[in-house]
C-alpha atoms as a PDB file:
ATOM      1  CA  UNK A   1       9.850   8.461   9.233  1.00  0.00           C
ATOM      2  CA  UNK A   2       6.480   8.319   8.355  1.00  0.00           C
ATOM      3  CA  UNK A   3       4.363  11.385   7.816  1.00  0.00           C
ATOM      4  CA  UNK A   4       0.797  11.790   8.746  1.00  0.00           C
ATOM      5  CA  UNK A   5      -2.189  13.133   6.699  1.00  0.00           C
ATOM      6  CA  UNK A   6      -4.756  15.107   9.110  1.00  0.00           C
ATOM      7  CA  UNK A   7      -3.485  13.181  12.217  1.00  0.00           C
ATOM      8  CA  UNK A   8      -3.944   9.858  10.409  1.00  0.00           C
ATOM      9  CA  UNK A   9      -1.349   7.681   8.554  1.00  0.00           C
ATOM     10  CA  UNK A  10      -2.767   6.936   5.149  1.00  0.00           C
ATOM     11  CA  UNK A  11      -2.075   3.090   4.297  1.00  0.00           C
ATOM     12  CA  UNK A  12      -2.687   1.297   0.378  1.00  0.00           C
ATOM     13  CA  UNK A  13      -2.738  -2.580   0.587  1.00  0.00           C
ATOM     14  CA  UNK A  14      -1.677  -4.352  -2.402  1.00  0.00           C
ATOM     15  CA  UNK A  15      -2.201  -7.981  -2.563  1.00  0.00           C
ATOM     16  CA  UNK A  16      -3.626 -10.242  -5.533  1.00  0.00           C
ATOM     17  CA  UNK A  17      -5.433 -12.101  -3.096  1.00  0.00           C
ATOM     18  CA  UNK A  18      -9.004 -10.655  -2.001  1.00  0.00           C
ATOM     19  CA  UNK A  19      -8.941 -12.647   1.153  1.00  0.00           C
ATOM     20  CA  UNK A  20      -5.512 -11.684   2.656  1.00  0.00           C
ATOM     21  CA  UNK A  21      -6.329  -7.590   1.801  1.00  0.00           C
ATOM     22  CA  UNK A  22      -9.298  -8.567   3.937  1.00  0.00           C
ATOM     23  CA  UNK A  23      -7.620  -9.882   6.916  1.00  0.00           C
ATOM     24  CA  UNK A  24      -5.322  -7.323   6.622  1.00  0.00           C
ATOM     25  CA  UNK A  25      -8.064  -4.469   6.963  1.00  0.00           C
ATOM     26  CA  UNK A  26      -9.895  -6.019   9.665  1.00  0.00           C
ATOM     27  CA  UNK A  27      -7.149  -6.246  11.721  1.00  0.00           C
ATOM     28  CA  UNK A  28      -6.122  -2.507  11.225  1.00  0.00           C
ATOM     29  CA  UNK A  29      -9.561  -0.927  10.880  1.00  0.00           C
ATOM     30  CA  UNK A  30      -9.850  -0.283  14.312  1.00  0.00           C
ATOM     31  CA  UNK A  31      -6.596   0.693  14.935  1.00  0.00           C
ATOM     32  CA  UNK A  32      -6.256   4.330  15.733  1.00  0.00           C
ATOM     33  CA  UNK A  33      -4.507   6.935  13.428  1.00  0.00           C
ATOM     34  CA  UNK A  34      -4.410   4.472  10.950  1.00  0.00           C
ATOM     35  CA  UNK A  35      -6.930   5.138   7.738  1.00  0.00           C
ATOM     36  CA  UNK A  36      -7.021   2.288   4.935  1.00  0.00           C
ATOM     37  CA  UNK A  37      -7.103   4.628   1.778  1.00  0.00           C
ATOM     38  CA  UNK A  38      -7.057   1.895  -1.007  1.00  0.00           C
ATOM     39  CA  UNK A  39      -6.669  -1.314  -2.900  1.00  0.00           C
ATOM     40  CA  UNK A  40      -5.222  -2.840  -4.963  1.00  0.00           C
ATOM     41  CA  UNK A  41      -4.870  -6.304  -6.843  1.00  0.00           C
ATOM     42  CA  UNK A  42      -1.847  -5.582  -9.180  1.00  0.00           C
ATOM     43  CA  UNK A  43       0.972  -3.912  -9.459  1.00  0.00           C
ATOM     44  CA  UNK A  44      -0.142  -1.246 -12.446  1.00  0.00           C
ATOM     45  CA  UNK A  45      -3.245  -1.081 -10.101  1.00  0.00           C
ATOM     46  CA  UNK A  46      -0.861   0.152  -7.315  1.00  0.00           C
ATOM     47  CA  UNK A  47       0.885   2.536  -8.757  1.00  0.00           C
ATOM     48  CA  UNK A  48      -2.135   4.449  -9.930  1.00  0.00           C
ATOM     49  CA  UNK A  49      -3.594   4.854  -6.706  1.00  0.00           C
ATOM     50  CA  UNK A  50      -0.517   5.175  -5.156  1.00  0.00           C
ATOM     51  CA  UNK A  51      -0.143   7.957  -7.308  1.00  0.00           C
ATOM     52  CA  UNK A  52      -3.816   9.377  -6.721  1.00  0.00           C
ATOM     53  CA  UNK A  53      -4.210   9.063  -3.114  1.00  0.00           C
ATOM     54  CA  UNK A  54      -0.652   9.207  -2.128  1.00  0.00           C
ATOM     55  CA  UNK A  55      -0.225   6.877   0.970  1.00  0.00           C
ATOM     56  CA  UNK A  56       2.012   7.135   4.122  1.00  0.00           C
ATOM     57  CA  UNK A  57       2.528   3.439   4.098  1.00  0.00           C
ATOM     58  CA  UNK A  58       2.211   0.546   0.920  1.00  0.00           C
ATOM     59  CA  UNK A  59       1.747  -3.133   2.469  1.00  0.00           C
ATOM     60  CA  UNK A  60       2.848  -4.338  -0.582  1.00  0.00           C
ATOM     61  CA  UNK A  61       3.177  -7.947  -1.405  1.00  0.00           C
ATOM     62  CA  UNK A  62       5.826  -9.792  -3.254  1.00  0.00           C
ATOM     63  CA  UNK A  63       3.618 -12.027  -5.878  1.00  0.00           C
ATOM     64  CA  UNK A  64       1.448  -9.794  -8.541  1.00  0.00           C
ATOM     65  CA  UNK A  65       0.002 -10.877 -11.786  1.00  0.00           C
ATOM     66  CA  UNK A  66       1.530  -8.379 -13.840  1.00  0.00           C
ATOM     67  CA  UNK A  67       5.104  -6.878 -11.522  1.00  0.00           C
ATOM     68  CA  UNK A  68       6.855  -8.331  -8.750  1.00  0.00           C
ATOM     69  CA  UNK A  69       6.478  -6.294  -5.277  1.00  0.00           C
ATOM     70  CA  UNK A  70      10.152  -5.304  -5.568  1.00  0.00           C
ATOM     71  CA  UNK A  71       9.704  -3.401  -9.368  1.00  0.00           C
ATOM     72  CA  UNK A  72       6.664  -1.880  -7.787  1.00  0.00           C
ATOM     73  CA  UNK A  73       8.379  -0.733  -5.154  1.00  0.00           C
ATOM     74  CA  UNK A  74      11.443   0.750  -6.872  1.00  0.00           C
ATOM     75  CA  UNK A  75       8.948   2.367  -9.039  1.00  0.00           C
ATOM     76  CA  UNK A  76       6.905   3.860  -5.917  1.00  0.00           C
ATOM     77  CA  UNK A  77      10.662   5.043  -4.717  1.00  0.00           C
ATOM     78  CA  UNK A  78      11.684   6.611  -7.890  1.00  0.00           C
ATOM     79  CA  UNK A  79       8.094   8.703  -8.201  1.00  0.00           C
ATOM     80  CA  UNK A  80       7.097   9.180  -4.656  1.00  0.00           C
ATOM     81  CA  UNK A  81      10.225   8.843  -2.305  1.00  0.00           C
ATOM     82  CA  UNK A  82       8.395   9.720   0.456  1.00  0.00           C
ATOM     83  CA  UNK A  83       6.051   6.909   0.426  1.00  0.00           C
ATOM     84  CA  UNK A  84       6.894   3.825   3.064  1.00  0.00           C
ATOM     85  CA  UNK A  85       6.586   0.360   1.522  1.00  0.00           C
ATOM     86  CA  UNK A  86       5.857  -2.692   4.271  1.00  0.00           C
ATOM     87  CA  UNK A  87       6.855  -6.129   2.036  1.00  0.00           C
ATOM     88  CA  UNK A  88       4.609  -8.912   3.122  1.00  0.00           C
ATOM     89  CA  UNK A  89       5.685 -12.381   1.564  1.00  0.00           C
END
């Protein structure tokens, strides 16, 4: 179950791709109790915001430059196991 920050459920998207993150935000933007926190473009790039802003949620997808979604997302689970991960592929 998914835990909520001040009434809002705190959400880090992680895709390489500029364009998908942005279809992604404008279609949750508006949605209510739902606040986009972060970013990010790799996988070393998630884990350090994951780590600084601590999200409810991680839309996380599968392809990264530098780790696969699925080593990113152990890692998130062996830090933070509180954190939800949502695998887009």
């Amino acid at each position: 179950m998914t835990h909520e920050k001040n009434g809002l459920i705190h959400l880090l998207l992680v895709d390489d791709h500029p364009i998908v993150r942005d279809g992604i935000k404008a279609n949750l933007e508006d949605a209510p109790g739902i606040e986009i926190v972060g970013e990010a473009a790799s996988g070393e790039q998630a884990m350090e915001l994951a780590r600084k802003l601590r999200p409810n949620i991680v839309v996380m997808d599968m392809k990264l430059p530098d780790l696969t979604g699925i080593e990113v997302t152990e890692r998130l689970h062996a830090e933070m196991p509180e954190v939800q991960v949502l695998v887009l592929s």
